[in-house]
Protein backbone atom coordinates (compact mmCIF):
# COMPACT_ATOMS: atom_id res chain seq x y z
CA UNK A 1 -13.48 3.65 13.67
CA UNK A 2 -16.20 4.34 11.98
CA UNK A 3 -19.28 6.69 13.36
CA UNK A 4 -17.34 5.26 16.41
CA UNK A 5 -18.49 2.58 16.73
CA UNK A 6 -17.24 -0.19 13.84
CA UNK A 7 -13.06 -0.97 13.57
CA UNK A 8 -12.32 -0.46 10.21
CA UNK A 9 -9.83 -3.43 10.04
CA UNK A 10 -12.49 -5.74 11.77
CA UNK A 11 -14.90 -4.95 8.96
CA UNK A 12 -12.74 -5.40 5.83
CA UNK A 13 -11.21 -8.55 8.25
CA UNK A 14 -15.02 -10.11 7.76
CA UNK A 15 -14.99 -9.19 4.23
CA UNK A 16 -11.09 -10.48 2.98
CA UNK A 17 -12.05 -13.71 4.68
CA UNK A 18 -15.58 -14.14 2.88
CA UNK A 19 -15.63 -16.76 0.46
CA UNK A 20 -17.17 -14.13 -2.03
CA UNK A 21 -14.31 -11.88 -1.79
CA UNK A 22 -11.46 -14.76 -1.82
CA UNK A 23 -9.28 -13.93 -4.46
CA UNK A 24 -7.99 -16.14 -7.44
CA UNK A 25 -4.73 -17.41 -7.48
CA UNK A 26 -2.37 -14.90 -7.78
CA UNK A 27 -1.06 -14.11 -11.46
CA UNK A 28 1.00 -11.28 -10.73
CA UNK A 29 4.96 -10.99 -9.00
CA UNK A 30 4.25 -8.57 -6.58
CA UNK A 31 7.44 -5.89 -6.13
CA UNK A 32 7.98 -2.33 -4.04
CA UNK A 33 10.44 -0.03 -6.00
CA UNK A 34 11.42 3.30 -4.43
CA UNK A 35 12.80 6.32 -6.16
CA UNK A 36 14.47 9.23 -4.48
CA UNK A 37 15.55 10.60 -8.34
CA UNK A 38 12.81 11.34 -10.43
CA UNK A 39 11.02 14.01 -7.75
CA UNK A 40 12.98 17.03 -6.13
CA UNK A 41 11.06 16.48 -2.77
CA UNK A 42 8.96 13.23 -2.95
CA UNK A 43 10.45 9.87 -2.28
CA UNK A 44 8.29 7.73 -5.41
CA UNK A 45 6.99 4.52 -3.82
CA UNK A 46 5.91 1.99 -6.93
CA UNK A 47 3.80 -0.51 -6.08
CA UNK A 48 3.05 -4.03 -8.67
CA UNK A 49 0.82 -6.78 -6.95
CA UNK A 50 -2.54 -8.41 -7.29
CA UNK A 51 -5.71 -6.56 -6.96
CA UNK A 52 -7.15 -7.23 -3.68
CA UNK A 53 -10.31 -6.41 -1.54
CA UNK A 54 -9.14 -3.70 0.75
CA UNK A 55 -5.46 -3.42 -0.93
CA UNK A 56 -5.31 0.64 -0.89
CA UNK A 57 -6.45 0.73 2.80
CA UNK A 58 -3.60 -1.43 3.98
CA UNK A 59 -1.21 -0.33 1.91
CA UNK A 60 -2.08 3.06 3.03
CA UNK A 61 -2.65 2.08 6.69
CA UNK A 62 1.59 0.62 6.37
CA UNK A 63 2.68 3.61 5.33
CA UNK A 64 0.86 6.00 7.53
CA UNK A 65 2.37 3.46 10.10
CA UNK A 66 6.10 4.45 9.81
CA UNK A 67 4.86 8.12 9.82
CA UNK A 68 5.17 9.13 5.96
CA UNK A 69 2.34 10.90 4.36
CA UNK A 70 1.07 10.49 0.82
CA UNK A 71 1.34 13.54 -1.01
CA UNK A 72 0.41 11.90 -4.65
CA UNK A 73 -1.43 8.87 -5.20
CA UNK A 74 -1.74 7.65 -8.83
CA UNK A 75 -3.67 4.11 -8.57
CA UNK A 76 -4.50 2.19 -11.42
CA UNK A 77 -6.11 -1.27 -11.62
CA UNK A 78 -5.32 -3.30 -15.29
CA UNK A 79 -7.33 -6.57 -14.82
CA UNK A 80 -5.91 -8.43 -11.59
CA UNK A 81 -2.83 -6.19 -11.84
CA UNK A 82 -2.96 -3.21 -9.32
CA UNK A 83 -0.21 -0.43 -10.59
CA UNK A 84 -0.16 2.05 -7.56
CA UNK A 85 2.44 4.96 -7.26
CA UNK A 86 2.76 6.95 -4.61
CA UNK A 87 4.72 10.29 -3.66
CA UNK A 88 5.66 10.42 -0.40
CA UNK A 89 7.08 12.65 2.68
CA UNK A 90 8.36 11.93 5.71
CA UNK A 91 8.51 15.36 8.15
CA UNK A 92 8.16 17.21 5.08
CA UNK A 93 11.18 15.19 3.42
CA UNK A 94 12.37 12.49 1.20
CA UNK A 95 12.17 8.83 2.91
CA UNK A 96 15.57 7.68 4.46
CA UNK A 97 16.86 4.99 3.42
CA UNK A 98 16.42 2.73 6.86
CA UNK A 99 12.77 3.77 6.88
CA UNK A 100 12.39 2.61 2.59
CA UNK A 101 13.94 -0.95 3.78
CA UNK A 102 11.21 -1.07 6.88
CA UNK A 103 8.55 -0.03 4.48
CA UNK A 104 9.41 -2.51 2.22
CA UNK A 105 9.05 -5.34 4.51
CA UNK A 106 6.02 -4.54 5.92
CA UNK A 107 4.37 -3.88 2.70
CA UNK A 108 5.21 -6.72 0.99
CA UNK A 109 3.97 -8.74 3.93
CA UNK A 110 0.46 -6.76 2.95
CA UNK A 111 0.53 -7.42 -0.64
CA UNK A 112 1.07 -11.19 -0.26
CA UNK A 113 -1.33 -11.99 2.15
C-alpha cells in the first residue's frame, strides 16, 4: 500500500493495461538462468526479457514471494532488452534447487505477460 491507502499492484494494474503504456511486440526471447558457482554465498539469478512498465516490481514482488531476498541487484536496460542480475539469499543461504525450479516458473509467467 501506499500512504495506506492505494494497492500498489492495482495502480501499476491501471497503468500496464493503458493503451499508452502497451508495449510493442516483443523482440526479445525472454530466459531465467541461475548460478550457484560464480558467488561463494549468493545464488546469481540472470534475468533476459523485454522491457516492461512495472517489470522490476514484479519481478521483485516473485521473488520476495518464495521468501529469498535480493542482496545485489545489477539492472540494466539496452533498448527493449532488460539485462537484470540479481544475487540472492534464501535464510541467509544459496537457493535450493526445488525453490530455483518454482522461481523459474513463476517468473517467467511475469516476464511474458
Amino acid at each position: 500500500m501506499i500512504a495506506g491507502t492505494v494497492e500498489l499492484d492495482q495502480l501499476l494494474k491501471g497503468k500496464m493495461t493503458s493503451v499508452l503504456f502497451r508495449q510493442k511486440k516483443a523482440v526479445v526471447q525472454p530466459t531465467v538462468h541461475f548460478d550457484n558457482e560464480f558467488s561463494e554465498r549468493c545464488t546469481i539469478l540472470e534475468i533476459l526479457t523485454q522491457d516492461a512498465f512495472g517489470l522490476l516490481y514484479r519481478i521483485g514482488s516473485i521473488i520476495s514471494s518464495h521468501d529469498c531476498n535480493i542482496e545485489v541487484a545489477l539492472i540494466t536496460t539496452e533498448g527493449q532488452r532488460a539485462i537484470d542480475v540479481f544475487y540472492i539469499t534464501q535464510r541467509g543461504n544459496k537457493v535450493s534447487s526445488e525453490v530455483e525450479a518454482r522461481l523459474e516458473q513463476d517468473l517467467m509467467k511475469v516476464i511474458t505477460e
